[in-house]
C-alpha atoms as a PDB file:
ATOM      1  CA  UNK A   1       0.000   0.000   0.000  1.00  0.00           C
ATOM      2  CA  UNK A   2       1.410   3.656  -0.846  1.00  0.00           C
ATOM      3  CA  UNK A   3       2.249   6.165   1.592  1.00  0.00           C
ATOM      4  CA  UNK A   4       0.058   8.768   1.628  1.00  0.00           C
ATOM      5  CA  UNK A   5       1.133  10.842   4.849  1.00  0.00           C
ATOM      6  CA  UNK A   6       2.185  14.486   3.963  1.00  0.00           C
ATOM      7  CA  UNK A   7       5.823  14.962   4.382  1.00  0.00           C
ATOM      8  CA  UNK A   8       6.779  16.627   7.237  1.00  0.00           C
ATOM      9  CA  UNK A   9       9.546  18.632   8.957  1.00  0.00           C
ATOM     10  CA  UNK A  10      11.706  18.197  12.406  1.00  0.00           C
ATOM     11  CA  UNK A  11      11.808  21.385  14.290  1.00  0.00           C
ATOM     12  CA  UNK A  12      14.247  21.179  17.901  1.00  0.00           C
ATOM     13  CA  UNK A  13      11.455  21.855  20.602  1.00  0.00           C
ATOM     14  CA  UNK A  14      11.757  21.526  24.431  1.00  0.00           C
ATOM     15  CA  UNK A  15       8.398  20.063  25.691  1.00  0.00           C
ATOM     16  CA  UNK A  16       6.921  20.646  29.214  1.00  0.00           C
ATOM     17  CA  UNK A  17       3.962  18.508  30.484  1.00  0.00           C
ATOM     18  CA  UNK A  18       1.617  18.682  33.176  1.00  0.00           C
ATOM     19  CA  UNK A  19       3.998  15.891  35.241  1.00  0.00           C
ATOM     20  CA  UNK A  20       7.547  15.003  34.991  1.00  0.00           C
ATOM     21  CA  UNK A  21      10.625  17.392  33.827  1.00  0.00           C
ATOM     22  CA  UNK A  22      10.878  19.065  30.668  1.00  0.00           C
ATOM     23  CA  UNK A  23      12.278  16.914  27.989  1.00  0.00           C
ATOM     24  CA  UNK A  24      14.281  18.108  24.757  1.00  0.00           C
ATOM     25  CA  UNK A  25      13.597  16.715  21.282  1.00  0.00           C
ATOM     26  CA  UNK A  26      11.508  17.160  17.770  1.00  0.00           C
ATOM     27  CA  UNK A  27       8.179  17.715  16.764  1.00  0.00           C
ATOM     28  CA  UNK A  28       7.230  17.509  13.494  1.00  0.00           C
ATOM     29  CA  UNK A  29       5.496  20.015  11.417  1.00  0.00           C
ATOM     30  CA  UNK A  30       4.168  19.631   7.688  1.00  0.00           C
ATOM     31  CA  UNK A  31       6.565  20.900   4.842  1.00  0.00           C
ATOM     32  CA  UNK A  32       3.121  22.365   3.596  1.00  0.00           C
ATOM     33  CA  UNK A  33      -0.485  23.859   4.335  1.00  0.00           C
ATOM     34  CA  UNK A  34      -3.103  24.859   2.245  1.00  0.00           C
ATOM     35  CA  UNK A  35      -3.735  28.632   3.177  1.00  0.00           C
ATOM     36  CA  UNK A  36      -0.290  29.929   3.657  1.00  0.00           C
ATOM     37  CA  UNK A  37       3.051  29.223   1.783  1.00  0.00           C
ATOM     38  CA  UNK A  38       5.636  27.740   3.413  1.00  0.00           C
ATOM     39  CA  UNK A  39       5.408  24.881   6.438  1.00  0.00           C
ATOM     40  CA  UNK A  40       3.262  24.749   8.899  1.00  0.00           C
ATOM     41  CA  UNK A  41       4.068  26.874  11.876  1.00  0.00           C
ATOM     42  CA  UNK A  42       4.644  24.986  15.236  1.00  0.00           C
ATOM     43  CA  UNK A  43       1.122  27.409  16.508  1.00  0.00           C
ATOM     44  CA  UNK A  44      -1.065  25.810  13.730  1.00  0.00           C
ATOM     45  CA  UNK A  45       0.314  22.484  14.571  1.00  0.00           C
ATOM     46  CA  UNK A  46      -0.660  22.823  18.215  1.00  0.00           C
ATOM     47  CA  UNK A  47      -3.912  24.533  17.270  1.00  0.00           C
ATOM     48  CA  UNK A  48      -5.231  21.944  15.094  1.00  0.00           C
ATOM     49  CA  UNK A  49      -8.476  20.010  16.070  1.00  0.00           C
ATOM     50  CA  UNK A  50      -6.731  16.335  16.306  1.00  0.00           C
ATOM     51  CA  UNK A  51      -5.622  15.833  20.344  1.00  0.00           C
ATOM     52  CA  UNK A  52      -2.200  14.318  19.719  1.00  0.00           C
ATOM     53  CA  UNK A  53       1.165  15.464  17.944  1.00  0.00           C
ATOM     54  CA  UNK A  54       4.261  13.419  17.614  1.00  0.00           C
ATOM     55  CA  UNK A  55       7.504  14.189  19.965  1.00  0.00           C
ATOM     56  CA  UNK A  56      10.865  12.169  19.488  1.00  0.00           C
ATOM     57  CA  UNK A  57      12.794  12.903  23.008  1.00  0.00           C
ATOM     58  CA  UNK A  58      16.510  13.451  22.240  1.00  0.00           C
ATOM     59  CA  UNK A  59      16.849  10.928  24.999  1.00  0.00           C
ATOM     60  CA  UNK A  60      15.721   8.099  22.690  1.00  0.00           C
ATOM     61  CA  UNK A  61      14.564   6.867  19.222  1.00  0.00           C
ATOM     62  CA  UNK A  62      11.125   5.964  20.188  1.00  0.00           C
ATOM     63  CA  UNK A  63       8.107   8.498  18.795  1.00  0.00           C
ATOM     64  CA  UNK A  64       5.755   9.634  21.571  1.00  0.00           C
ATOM     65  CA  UNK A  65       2.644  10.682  20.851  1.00  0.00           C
ATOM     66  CA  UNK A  66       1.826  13.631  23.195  1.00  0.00           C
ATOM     67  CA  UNK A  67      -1.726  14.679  24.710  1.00  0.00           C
ATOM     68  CA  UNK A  68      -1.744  18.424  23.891  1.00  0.00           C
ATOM     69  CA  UNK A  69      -4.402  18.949  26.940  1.00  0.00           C
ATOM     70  CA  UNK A  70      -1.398  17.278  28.738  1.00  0.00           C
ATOM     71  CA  UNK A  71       1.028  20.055  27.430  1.00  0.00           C
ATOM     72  CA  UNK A  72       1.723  22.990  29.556  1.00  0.00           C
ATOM     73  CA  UNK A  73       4.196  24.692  26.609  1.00  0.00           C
ATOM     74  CA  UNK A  74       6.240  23.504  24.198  1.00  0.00           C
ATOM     75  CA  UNK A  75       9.385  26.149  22.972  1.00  0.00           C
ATOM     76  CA  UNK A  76      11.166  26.429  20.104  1.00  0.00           C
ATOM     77  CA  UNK A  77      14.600  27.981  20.255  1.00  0.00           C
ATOM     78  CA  UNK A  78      15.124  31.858  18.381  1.00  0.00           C
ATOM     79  CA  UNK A  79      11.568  31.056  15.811  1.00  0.00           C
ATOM     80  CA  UNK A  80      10.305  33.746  15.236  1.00  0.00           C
ATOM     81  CA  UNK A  81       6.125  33.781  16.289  1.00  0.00           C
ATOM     82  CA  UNK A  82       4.554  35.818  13.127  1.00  0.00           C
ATOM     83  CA  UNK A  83       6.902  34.948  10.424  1.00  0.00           C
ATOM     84  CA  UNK A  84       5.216  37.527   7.343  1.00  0.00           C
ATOM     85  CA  UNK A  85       7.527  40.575   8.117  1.00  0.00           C
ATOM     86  CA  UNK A  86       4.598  42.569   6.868  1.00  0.00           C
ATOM     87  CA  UNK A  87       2.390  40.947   9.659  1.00  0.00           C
ATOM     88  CA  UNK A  88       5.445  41.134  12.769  1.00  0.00           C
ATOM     89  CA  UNK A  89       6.365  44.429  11.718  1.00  0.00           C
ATOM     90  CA  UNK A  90       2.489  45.825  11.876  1.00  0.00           C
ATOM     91  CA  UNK A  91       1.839  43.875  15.278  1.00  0.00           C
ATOM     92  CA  UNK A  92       2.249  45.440  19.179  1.00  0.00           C
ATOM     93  CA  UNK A  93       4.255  44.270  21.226  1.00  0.00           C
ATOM     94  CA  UNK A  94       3.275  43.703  24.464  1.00  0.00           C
ATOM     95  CA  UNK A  95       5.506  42.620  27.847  1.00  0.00           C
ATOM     96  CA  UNK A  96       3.907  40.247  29.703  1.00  0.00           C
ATOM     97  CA  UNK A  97       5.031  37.725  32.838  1.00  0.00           C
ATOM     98  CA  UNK A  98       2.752  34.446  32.952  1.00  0.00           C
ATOM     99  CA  UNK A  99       2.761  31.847  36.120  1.00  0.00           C
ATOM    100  CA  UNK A 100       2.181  29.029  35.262  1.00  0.00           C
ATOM    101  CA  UNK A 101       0.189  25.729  37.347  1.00  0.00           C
ATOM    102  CA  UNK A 102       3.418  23.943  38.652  1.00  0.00           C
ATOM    103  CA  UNK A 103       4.843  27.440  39.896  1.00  0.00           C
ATOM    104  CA  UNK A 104       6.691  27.988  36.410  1.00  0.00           C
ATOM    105  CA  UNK A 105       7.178  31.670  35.276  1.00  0.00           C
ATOM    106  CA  UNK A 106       7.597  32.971  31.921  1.00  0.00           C
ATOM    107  CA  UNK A 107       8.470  36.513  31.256  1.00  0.00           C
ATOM    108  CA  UNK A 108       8.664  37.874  27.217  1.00  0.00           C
ATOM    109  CA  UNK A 109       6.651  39.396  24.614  1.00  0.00           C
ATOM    110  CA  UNK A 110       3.369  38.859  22.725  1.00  0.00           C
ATOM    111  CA  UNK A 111       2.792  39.984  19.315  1.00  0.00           C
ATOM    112  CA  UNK A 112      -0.492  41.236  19.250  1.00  0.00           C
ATOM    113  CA  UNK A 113      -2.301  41.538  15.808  1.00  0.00           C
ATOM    114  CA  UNK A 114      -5.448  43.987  17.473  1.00  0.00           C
ATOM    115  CA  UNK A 115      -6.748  47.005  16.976  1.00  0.00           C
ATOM    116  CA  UNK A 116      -5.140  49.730  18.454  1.00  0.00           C
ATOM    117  CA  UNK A 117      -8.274  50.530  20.936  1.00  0.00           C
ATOM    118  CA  UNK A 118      -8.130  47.025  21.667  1.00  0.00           C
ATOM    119  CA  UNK A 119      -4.303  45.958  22.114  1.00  0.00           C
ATOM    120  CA  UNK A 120      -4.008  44.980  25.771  1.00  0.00           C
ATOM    121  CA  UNK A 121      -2.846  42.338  27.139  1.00  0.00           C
ATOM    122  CA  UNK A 122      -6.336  41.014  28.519  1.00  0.00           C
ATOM    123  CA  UNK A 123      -7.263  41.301  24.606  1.00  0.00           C
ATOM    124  CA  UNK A 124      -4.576  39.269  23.228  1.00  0.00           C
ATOM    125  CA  UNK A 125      -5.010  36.611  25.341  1.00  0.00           C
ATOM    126  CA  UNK A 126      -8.536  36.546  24.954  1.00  0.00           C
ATOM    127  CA  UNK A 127      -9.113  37.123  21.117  1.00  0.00           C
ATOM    128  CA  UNK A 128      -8.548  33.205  20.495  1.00  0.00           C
ATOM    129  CA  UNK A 129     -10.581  30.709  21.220  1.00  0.00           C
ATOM    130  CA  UNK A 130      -7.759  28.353  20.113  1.00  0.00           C
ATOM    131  CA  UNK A 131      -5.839  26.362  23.355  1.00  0.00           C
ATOM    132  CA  UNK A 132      -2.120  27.946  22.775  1.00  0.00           C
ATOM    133  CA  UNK A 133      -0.847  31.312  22.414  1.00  0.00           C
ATOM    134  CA  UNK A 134       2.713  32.656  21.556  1.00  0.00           C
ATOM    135  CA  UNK A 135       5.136  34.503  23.751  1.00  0.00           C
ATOM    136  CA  UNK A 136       8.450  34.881  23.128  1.00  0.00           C
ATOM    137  CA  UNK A 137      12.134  35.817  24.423  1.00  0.00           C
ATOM    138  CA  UNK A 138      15.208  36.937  23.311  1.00  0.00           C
ATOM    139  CA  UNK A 139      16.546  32.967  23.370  1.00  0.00           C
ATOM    140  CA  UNK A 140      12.865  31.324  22.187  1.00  0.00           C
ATOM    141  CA  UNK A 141       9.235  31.569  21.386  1.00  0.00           C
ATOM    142  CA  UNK A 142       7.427  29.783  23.765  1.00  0.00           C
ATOM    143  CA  UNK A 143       3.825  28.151  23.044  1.00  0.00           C
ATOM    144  CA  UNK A 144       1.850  27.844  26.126  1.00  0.00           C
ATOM    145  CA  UNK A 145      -1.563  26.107  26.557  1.00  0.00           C
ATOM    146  CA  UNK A 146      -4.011  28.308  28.098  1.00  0.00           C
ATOM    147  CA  UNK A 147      -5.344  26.034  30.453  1.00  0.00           C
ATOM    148  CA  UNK A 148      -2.021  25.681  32.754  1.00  0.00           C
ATOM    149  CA  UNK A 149      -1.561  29.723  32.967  1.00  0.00           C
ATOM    150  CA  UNK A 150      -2.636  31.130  36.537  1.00  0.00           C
ATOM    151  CA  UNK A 151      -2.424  34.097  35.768  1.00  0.00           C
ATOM    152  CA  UNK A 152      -0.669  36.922  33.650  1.00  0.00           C
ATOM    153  CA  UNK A 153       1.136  40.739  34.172  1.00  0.00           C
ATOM    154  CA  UNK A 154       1.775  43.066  31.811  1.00  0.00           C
ATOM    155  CA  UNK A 155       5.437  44.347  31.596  1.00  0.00           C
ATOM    156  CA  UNK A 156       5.917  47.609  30.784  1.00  0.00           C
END
């Protein structure tokens, strides 16, 4: 029988789950999408519908296949969050310091794509419905399920 999976990409990712230590490895995202050129960002992989995504720990050869309700974040080292330079260089940026459950903190930037009446913080993090949103440091962009945060800051 022919394989008809899409191809798909390894991107480096560090994942962090609702138990155990963060763990260092690959996801895989697809080499193509139908509404953007390009691959698949690692956002639209973690917002898609299906409840699982494949994660190779560098720690071993075996594939897991990770609950995203189990995933707290999952960060990707110096990627960029909007990748159109069009889109980044049109979008706010906004400090912000999360806490997440588990006691974790997370300090960085959102890149909010709002109107400018409706560009804080509260806004961006709720104008999606969809379970992970992007923040981002000088060293990674981190993508951090909604459920898990506590509660946010703004940084000014």
């Amino acid at each position: 029988m022919p394989d008809l999976s899409l191809p798909r990409s390894p991107v480096a990712a560090n994942l962090l789950l609702t138990q155990g230590k963060p763990q260092a490895g690959q996801i895989f995202v697809m080499e193509r999408v139908p509404h953007h050129d390009g691959q698949e960002t690692v956002l639209e992989l973690l917002n898609r519908p299906e409840g699982f995504f494949a994660f190779r720990p560098t720690a071993g050869d075996d594939v897991l296949l990770v609950s995203k309700v189990q995933t707290v974040s999952l960060s990707v080292d110096r990627q960029a969050p909007i990748a159109d330079p069009a889109r980044l260089s049109a979008a706010r940026m906004l400090g912000v310091e999360l806490v997440l459950t588990g006691g974790s903190e997370l300090r960085g930037w959102a890149s909010a794509e709002l109107p400018e009446h409706h560009a804080r913080l509260l806004d961006y993090l709720n104008e999606s419905r969809d379970p992970f949103f992007a923040v981002w440091t000088h060293a990674a962009t981190y993508y951090v399920n909604r459920a898990y945060v506590l509660y946010a800051r703004p940084l000014s």
